[in-house]
Protein backbone atom coordinates (compact mmCIF):
# COMPACT_ATOMS: atom_id res chain seq x y z
CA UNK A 1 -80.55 83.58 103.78
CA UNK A 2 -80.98 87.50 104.84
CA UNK A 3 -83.44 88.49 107.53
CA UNK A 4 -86.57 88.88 105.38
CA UNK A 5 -86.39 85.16 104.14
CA UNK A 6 -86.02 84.20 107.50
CA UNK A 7 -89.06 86.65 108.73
CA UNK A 8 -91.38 84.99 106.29
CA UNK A 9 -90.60 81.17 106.37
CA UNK A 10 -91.53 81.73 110.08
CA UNK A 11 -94.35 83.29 109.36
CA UNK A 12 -95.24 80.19 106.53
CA UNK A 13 -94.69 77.75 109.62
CA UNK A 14 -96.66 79.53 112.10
CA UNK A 15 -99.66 79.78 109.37
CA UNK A 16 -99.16 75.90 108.39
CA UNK A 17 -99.63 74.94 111.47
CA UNK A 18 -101.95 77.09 113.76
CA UNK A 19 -101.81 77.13 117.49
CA UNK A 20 -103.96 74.32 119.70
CA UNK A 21 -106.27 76.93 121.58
CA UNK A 22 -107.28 78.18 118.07
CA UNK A 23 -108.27 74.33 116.95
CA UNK A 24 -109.77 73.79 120.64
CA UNK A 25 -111.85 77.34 120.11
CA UNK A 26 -113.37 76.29 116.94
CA UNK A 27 -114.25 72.35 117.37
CA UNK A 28 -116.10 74.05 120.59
CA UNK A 29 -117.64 76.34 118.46
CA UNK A 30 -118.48 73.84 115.92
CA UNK A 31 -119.67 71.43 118.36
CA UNK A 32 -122.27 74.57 119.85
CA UNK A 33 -123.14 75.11 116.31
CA UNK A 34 -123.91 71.50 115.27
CA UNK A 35 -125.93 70.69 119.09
CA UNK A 36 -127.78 74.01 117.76
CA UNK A 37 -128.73 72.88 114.55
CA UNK A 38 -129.86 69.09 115.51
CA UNK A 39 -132.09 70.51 118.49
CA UNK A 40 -133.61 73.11 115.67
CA UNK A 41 -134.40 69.90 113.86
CA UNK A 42 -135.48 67.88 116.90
CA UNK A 43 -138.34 70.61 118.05
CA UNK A 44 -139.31 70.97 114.44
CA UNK A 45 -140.08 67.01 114.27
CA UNK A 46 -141.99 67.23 117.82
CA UNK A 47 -144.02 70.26 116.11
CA UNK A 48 -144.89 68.08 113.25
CA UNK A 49 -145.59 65.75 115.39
CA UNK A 50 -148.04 67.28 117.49
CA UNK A 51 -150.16 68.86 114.37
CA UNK A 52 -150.85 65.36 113.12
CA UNK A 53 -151.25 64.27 116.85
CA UNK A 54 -153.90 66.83 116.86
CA UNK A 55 -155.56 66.58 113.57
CA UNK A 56 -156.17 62.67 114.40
CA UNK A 57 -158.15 64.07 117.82
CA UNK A 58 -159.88 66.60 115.39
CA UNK A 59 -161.10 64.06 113.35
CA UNK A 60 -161.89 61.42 115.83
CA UNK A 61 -163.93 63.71 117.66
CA UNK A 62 -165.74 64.85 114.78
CA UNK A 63 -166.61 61.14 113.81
CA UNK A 64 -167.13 60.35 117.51
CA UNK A 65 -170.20 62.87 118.18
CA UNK A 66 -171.63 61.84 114.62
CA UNK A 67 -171.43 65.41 112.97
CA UNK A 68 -168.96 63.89 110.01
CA UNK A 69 -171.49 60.77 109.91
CA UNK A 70 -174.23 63.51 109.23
CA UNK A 71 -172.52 65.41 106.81
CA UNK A 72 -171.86 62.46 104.47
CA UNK A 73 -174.66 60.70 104.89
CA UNK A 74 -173.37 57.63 106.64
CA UNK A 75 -176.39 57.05 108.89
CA UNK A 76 -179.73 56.26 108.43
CA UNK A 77 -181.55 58.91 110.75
């Protein structure tokens, strides 16, 4: 085996199997990316949330002081 089949079955091992601060650098990564994502997904739900929330007090108070009541003829008055 000369010098250059030496030079790149070293390199092959080295590639195969990469160093542990590279692994540790992108699980932390991955980890920042996935806590990212799921908190995206956790204000979005608390958004939706609060819309219906909100349309529910819409519509109760509308019922509540009698203007829907009016407005489809519900009462008699």
């Amino acid at each position: 085996m000369n010098e250059h089949d030496r030079h790149i079955r070293e390199n092959e091992r080295r590639n195969e199997a990469p160093n542990a601060d590279m692994i540790a650098d992108s699980m932390k990564a991955e980890g920042k990316n996935r806590k990212r994502h799921n908190t995206f997904n956790i204000n979005r739900l608390w958004l939706w949330l609060g819309v219906i929330v909100l349309i529910f007090i819409l519509l109760y108070w509308l019922f509540a002081i009698g203007t829907m009541g009016d407005i489809m003829d519900w009462f008699n008055g």
